[in-house]
C-alpha atoms as a PDB file:
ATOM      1  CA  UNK A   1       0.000   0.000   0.000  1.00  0.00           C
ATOM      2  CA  UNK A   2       0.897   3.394  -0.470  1.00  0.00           C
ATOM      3  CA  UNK A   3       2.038   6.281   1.516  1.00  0.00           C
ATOM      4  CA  UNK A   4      -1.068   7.575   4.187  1.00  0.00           C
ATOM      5  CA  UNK A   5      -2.856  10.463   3.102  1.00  0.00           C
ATOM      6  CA  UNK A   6      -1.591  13.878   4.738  1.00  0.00           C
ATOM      7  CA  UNK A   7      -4.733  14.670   6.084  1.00  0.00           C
ATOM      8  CA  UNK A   8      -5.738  11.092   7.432  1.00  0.00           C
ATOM      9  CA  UNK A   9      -2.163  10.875   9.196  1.00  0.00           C
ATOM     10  CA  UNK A  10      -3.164  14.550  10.742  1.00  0.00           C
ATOM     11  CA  UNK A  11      -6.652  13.449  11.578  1.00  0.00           C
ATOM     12  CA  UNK A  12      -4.662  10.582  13.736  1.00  0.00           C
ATOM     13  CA  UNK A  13      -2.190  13.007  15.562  1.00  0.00           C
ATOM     14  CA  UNK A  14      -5.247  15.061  16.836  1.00  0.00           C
ATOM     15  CA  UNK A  15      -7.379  12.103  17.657  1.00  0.00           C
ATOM     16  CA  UNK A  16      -3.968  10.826  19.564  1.00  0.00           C
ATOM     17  CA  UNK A  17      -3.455  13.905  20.782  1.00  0.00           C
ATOM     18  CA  UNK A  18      -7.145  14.529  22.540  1.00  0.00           C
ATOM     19  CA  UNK A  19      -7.441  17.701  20.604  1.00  0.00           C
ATOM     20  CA  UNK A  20     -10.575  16.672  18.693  1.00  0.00           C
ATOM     21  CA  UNK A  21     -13.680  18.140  19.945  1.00  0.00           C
ATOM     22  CA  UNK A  22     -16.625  15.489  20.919  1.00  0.00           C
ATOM     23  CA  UNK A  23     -19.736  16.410  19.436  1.00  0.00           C
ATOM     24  CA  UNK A  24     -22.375  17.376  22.059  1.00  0.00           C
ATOM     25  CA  UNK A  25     -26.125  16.121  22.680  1.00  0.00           C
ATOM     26  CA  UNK A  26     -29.107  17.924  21.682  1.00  0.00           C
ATOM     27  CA  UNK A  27     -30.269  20.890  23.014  1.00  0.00           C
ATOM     28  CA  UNK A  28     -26.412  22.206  24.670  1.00  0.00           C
ATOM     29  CA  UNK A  29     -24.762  25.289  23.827  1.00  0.00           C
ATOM     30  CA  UNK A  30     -22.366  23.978  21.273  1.00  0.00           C
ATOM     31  CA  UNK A  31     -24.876  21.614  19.088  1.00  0.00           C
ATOM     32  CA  UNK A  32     -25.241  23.941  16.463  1.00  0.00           C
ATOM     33  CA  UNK A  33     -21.773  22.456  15.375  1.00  0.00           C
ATOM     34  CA  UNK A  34     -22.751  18.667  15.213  1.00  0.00           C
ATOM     35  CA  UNK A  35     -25.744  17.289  16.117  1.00  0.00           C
ATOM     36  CA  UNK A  36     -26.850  13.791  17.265  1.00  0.00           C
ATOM     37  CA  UNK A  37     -30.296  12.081  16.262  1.00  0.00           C
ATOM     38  CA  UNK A  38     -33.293  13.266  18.058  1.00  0.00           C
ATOM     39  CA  UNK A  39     -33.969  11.217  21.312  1.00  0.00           C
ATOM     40  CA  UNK A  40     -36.628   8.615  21.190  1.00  0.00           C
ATOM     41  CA  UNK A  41     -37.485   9.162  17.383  1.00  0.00           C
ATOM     42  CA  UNK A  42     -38.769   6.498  15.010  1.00  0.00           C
ATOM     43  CA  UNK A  43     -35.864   4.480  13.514  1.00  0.00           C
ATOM     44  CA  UNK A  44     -35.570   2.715  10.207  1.00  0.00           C
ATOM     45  CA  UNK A  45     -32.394   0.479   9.196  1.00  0.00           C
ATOM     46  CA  UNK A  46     -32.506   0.214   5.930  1.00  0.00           C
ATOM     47  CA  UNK A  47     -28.995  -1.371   4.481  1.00  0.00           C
ATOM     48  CA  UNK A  48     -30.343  -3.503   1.381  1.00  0.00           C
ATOM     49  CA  UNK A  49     -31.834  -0.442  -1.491  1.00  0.00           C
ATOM     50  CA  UNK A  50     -35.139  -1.490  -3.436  1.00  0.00           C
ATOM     51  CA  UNK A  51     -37.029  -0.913  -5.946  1.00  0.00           C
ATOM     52  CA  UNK A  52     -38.878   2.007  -4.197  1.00  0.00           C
ATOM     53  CA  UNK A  53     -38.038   5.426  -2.995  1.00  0.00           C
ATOM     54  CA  UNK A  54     -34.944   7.733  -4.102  1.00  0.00           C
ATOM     55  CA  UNK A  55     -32.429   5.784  -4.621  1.00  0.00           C
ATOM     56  CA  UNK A  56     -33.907   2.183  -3.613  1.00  0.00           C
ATOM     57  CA  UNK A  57     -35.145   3.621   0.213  1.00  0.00           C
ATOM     58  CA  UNK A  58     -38.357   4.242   1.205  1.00  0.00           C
ATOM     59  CA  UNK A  59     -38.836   7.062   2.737  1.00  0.00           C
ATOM     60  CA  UNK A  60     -42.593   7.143   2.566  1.00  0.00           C
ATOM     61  CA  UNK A  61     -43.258   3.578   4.548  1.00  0.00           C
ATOM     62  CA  UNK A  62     -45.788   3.905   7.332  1.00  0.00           C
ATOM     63  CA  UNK A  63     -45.213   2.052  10.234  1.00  0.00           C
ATOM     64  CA  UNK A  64     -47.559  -0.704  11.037  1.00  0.00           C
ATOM     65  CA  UNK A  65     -50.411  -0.782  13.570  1.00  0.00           C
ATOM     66  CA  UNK A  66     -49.728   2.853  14.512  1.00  0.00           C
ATOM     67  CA  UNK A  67     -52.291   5.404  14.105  1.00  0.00           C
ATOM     68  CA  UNK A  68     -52.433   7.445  11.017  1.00  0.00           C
ATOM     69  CA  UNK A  69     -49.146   7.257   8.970  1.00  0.00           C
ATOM     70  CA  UNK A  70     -46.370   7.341  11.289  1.00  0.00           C
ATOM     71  CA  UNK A  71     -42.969   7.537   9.503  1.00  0.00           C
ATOM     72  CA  UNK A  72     -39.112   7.100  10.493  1.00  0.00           C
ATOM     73  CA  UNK A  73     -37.541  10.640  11.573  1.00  0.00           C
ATOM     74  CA  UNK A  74     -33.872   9.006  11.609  1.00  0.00           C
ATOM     75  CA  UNK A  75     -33.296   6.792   8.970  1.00  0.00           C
ATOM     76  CA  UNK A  76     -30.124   4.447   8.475  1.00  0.00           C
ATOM     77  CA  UNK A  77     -28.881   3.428   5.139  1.00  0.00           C
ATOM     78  CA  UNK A  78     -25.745   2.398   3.083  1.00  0.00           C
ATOM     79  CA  UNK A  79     -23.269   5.024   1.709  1.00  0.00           C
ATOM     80  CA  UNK A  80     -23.884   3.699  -1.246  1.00  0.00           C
ATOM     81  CA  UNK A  81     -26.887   3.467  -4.093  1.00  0.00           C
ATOM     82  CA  UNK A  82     -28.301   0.440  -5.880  1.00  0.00           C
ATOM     83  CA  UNK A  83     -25.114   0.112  -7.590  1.00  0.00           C
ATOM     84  CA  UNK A  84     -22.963  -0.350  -4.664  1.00  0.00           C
ATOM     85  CA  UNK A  85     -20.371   2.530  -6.449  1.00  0.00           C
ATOM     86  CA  UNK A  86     -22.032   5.968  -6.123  1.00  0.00           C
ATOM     87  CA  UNK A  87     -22.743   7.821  -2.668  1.00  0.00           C
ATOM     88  CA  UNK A  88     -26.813   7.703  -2.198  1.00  0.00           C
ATOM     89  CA  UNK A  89     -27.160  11.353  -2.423  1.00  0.00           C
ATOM     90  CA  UNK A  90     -30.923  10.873  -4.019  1.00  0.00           C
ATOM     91  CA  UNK A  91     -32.007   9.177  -0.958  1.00  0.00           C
ATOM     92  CA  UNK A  92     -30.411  11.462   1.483  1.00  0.00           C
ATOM     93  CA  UNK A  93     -31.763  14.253  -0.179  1.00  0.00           C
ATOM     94  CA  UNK A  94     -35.282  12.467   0.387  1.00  0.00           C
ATOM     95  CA  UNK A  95     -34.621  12.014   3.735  1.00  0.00           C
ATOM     96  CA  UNK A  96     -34.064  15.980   4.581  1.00  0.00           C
ATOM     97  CA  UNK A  97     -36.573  16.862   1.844  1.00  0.00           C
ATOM     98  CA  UNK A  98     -39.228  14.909   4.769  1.00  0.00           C
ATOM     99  CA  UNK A  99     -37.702  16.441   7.741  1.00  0.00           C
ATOM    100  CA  UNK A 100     -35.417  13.599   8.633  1.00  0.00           C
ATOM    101  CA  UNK A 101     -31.719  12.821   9.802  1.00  0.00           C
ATOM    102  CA  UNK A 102     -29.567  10.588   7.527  1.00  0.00           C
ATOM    103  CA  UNK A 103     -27.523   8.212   9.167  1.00  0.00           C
ATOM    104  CA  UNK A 104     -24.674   6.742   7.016  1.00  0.00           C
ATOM    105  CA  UNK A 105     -23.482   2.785   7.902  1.00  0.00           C
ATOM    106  CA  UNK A 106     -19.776   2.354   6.920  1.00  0.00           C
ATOM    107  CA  UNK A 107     -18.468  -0.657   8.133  1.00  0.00           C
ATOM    108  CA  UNK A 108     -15.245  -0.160   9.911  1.00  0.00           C
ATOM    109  CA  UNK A 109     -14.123  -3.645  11.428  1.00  0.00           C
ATOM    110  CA  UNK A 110     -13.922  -6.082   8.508  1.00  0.00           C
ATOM    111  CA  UNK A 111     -13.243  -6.011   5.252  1.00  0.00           C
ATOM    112  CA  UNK A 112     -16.014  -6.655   2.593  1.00  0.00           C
ATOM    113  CA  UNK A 113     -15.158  -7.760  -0.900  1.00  0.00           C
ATOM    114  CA  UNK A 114     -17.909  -5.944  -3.099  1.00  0.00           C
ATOM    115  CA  UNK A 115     -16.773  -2.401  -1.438  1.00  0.00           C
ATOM    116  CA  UNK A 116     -15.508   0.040  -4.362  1.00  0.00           C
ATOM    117  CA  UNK A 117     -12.216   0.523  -1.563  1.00  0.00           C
ATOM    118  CA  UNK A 118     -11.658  -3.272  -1.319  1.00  0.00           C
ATOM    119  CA  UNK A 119      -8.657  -3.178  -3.338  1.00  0.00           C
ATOM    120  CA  UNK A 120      -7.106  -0.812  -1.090  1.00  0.00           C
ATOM    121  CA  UNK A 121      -6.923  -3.044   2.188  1.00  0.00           C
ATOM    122  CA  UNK A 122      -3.447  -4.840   2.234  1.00  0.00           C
ATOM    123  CA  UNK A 123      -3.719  -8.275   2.963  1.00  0.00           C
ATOM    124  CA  UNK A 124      -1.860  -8.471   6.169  1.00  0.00           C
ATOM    125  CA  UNK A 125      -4.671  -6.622   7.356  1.00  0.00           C
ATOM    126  CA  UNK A 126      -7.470  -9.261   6.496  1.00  0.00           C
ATOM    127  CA  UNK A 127      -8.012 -11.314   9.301  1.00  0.00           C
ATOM    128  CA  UNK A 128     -10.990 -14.877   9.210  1.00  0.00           C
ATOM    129  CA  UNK A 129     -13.992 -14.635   8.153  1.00  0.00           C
ATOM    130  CA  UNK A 130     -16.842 -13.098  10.644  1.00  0.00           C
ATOM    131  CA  UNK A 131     -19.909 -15.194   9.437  1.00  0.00           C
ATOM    132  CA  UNK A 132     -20.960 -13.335   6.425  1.00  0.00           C
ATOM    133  CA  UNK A 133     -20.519 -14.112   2.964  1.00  0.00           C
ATOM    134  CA  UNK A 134     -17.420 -11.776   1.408  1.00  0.00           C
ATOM    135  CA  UNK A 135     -16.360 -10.280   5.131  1.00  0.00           C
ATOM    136  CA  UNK A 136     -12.926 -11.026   7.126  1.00  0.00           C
ATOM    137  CA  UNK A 137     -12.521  -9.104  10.152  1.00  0.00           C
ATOM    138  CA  UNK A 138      -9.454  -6.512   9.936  1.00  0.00           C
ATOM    139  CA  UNK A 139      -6.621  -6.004  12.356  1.00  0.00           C
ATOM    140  CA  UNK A 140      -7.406  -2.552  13.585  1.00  0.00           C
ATOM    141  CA  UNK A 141      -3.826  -2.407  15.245  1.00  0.00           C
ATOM    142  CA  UNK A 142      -2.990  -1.176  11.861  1.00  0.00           C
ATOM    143  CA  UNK A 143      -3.916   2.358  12.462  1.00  0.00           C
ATOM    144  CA  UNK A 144      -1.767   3.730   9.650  1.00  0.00           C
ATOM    145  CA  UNK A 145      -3.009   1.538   7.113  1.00  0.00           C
ATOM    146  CA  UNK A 146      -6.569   1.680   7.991  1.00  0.00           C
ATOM    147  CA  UNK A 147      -7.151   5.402   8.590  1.00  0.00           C
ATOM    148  CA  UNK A 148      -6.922   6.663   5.174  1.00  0.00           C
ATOM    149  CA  UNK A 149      -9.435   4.439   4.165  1.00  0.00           C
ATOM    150  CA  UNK A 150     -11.849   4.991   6.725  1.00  0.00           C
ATOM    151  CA  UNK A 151     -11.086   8.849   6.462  1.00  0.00           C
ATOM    152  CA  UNK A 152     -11.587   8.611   2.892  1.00  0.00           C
ATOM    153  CA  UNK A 153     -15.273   6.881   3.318  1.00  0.00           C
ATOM    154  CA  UNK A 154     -16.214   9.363   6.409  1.00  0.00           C
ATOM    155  CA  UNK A 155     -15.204  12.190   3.671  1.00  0.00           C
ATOM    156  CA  UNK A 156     -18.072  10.213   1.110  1.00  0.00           C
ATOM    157  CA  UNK A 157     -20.817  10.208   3.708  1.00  0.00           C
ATOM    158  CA  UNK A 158     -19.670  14.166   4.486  1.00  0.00           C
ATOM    159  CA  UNK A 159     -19.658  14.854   0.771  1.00  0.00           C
ATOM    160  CA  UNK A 160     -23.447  13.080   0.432  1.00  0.00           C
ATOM    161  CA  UNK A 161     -24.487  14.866   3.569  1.00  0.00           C
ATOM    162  CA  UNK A 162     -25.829  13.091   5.875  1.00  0.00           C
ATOM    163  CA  UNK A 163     -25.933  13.790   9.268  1.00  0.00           C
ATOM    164  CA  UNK A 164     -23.993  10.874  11.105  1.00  0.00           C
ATOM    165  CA  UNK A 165     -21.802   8.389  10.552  1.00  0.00           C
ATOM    166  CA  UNK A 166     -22.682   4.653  12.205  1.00  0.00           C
ATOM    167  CA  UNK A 167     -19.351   2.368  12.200  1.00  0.00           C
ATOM    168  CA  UNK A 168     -20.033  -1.329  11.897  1.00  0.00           C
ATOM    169  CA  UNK A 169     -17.922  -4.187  13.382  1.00  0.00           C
ATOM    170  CA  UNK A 170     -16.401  -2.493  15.691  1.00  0.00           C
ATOM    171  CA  UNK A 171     -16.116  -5.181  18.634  1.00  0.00           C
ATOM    172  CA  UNK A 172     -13.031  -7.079  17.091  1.00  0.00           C
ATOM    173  CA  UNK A 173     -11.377  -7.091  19.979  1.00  0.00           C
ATOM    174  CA  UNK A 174     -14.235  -9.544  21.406  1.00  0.00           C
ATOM    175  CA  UNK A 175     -14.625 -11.895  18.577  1.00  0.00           C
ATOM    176  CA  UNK A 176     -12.033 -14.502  16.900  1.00  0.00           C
ATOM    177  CA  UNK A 177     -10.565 -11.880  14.107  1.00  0.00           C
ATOM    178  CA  UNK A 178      -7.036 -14.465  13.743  1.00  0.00           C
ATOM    179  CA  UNK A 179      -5.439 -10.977  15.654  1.00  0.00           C
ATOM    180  CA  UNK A 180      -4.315 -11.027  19.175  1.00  0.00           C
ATOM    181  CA  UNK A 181      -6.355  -7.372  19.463  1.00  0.00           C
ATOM    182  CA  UNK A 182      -6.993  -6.128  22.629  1.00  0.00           C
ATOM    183  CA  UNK A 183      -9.835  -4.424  24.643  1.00  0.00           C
ATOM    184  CA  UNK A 184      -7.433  -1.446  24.572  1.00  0.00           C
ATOM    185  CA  UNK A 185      -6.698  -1.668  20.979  1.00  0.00           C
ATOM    186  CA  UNK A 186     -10.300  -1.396  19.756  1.00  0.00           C
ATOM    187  CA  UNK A 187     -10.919   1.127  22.394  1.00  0.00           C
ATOM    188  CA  UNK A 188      -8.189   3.864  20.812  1.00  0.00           C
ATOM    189  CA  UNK A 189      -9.471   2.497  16.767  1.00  0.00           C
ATOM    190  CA  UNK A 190     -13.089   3.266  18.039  1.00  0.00           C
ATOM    191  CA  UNK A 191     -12.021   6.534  19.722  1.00  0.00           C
ATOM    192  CA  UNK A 192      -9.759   7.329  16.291  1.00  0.00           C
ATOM    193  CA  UNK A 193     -13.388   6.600  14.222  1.00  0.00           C
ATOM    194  CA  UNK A 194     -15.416   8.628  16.180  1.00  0.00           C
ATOM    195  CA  UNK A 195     -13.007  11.861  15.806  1.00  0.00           C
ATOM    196  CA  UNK A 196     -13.085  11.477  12.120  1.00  0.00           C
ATOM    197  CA  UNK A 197     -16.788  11.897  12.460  1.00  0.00           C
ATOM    198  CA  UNK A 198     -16.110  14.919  14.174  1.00  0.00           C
ATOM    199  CA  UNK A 199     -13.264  16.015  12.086  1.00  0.00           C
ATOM    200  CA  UNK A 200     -16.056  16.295   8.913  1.00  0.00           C
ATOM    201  CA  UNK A 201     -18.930  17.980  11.512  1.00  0.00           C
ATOM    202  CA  UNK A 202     -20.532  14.276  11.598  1.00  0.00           C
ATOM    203  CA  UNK A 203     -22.365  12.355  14.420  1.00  0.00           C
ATOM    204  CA  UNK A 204     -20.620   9.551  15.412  1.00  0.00           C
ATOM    205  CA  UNK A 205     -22.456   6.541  16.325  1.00  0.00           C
ATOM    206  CA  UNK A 206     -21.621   3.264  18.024  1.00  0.00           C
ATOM    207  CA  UNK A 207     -22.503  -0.104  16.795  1.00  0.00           C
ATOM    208  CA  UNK A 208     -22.663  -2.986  19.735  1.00  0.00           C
ATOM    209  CA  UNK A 209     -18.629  -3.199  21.691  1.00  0.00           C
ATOM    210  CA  UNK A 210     -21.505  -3.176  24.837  1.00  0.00           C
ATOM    211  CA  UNK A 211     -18.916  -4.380  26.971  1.00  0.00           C
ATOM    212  CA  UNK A 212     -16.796  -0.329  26.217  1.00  0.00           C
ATOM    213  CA  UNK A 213     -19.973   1.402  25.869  1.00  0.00           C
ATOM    214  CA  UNK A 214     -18.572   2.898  29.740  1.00  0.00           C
ATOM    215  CA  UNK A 215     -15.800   3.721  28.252  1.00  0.00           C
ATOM    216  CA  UNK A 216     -16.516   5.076  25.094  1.00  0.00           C
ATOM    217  CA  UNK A 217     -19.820   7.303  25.430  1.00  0.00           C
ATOM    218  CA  UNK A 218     -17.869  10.647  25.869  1.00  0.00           C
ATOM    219  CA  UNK A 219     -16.868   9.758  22.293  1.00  0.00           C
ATOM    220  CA  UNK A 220     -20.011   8.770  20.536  1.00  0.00           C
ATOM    221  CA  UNK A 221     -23.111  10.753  19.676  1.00  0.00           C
ATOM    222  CA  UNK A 222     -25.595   7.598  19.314  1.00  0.00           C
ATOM    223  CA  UNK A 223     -25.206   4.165  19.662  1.00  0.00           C
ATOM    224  CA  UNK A 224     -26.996   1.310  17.822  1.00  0.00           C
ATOM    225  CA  UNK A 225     -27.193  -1.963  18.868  1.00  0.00           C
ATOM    226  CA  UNK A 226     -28.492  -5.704  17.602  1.00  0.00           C
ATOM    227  CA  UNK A 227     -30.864  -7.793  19.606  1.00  0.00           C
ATOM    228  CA  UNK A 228     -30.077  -6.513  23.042  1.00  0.00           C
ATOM    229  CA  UNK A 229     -33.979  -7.328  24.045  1.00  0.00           C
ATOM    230  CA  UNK A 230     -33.369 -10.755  23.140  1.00  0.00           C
ATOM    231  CA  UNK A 231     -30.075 -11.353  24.424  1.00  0.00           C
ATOM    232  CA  UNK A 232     -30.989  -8.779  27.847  1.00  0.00           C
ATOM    233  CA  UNK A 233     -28.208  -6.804  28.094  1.00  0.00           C
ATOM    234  CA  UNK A 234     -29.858  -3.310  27.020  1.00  0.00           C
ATOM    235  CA  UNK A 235     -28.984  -2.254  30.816  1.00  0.00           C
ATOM    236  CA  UNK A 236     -25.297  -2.150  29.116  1.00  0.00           C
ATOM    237  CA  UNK A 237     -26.384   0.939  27.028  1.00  0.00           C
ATOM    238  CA  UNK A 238     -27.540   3.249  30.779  1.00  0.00           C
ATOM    239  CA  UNK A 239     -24.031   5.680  29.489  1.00  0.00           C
ATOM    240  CA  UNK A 240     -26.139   6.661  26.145  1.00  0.00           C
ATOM    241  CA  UNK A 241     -29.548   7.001  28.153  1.00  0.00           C
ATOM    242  CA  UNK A 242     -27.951   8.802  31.004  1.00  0.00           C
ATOM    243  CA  UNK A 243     -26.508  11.447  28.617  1.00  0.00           C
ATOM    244  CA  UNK A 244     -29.557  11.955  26.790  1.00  0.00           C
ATOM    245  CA  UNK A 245     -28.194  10.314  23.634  1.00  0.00           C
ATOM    246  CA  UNK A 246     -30.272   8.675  21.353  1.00  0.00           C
ATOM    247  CA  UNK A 247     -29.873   4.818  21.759  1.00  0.00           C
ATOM    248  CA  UNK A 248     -31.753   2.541  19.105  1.00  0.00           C
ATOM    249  CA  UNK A 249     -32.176  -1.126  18.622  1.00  0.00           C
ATOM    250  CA  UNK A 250     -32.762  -3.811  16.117  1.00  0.00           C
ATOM    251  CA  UNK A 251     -34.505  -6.901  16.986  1.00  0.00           C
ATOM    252  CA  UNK A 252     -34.611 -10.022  14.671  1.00  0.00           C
ATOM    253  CA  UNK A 253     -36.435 -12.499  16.413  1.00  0.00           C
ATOM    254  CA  UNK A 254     -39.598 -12.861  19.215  1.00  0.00           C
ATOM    255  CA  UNK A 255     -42.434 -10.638  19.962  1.00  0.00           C
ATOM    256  CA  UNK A 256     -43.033  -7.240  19.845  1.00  0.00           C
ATOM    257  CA  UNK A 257     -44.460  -7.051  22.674  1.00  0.00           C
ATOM    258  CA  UNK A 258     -41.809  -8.779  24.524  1.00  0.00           C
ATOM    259  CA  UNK A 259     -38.926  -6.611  23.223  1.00  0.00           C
ATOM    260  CA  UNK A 260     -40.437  -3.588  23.197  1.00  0.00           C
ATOM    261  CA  UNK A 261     -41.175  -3.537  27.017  1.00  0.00           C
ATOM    262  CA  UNK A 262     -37.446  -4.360  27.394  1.00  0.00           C
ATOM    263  CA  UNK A 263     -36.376  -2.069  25.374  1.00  0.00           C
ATOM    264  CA  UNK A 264     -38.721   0.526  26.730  1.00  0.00           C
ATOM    265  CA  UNK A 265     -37.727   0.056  30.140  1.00  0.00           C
ATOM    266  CA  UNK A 266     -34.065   0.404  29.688  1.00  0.00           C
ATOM    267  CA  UNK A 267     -35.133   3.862  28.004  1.00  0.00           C
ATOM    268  CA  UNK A 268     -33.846   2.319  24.210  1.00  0.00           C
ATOM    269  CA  UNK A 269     -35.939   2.620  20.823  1.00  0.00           C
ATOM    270  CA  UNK A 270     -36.637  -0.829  19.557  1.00  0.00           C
ATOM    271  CA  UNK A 271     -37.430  -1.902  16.234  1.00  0.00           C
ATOM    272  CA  UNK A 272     -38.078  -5.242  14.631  1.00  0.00           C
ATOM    273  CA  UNK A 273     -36.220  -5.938  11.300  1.00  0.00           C
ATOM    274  CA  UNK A 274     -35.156  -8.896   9.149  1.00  0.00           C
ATOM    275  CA  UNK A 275     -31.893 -10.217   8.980  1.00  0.00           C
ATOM    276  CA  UNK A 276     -31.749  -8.785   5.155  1.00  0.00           C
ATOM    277  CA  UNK A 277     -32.404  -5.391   6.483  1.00  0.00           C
ATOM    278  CA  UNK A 278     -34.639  -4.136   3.496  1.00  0.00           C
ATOM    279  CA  UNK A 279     -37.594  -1.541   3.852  1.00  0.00           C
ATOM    280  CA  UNK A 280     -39.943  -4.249   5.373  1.00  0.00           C
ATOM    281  CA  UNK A 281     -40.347  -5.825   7.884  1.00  0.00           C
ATOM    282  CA  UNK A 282     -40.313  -2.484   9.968  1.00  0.00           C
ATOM    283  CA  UNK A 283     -41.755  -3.066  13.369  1.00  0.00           C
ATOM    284  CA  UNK A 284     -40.697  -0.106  15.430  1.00  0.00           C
ATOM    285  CA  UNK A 285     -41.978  -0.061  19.067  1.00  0.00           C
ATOM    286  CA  UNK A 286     -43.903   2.877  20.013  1.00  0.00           C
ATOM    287  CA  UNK A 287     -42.910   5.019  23.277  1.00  0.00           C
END
């Protein structure tokens, strides 16, 4: 691989430096700078485009069994269109155009094979597989050679504007990558992520690492987790609730009614989803 950018190797002195600013939660004195989803709004993940809505998401879906036509305020969806190469700007701009926050998911823990940037990962970087077809987990000790990259794909989601960033995969640390990565490793990679958020005057939000979440609040805007009704450990995200930061979660399996008074009692936004994570199914609980 080539030489680091200049401005992702300066990004990484200030982040190691503590000199980037955190973005603050809604409603304080600096959040006209960078702004994190509203609190307790409805939530739509939406990583697989379709054949309706600006560019393959539907904006437009009403959520089921509520009254009138309730729609997502804070919508989640792929940097990239229906053909997997350019940034979705035509949904984004959908998303704003109904008075809603655009959430951009860039995965930042394992490599993917169909990404436009594939080619740019060195191999010694690729670690096993993590379960899904195309993915190997990446050694994120390899700050150097994985900053440009993720700087370059923060600077996409800035360029598209959205709102927020949400970084994917980032709980190596915790799973069998083929790297000896430790709990302090993925906490200064997670840190590094969340100040190139920043750095473009973008949310950062946190996907799962529930075991840091402690740790790594002051960092993060949001956080987003998978199946913590099911698995009962949404207690883990009290840091997010506690600073009034928006904290949603995506349920695959069981009742609605069952995780939605879990996740309503831990103060967390629940919605139910399949595994594909296309418009539909879209479940979300109500307050």
């Amino acid at each position: 691989m080539g030489r680091p950018a200049r401005r992702a190797l300066a990004a990484l002195a200030l982040v190691a430096a503590g000199t980037l600013v955190a973005a603050t939660p809604r409603g304080s004195a600096a959040s006209t700078t960078i702004e994190g989803p509203p609190v307790g709004a409805l939530f739509q993940y939406q990583l697989q485009t379709g054949a309706t809505g600006p560019g393959g998401v539907d904006v437009g879906l009403c959520a089921p069994g509520w009254p009138g036509c309730a729609r997502a305020r804070v919508l989640d969806v792929d940097l990239y269109g229906p053909d997997g190469v350019t940034p979705n700007v035509r949904a984004v701009r959908a998303i704003h155009a109904a008075g809603g926050y655009a959430v951009c998911y860039v995965d930042a823990g394992t490599w993917e094979s169909w990404r436009p940037d594939a080619h740019r990962f060195p191999t010694d970087v690729l670690g096993r597989p993590n379960g899904w077809p195309g993915e190997r987990w990446l050694d994120v000790r390899r700050i150097s050679q994985l900053v440009p990259i993720m700087a370059a794909r923060v600077a996409r989601c800035r360029a598209a504007r959205f709102d927020a960033v949400e970084f994917d995969n980032v709980d190596g640390y915790a799973n069998a990558t083929g790297f000896a990565i430790t709990a302090a490793d993925q906490l200064r990679y997670d840190r590094l992520l969340a100040g190139l958020a920043h750095r473009d005057h973008l949310a950062a939000g946190l996907k799962n690492d529930d075991a840091q979440v402690a740790s790594l609040e002051p960092a993060f805007d949001f956080a987003i987790d998978e199946s913590c009704a099911a698995q009962r450990f949404c207690a883990a995200l009290a840091p997010f609730v506690r600073a009034h930061k928006a904290v949603y979660d995506v349920e695959y399996s069981g009742s609605p009614a069952r995780y939605c008074a879990i996740a309503r009692a831990a103060g967390v936004s629940a919605v139910g989803k399949a595994l594909a994570l296309r418009a539909t199914p879209w479940r979300p609980c109500r307050p």
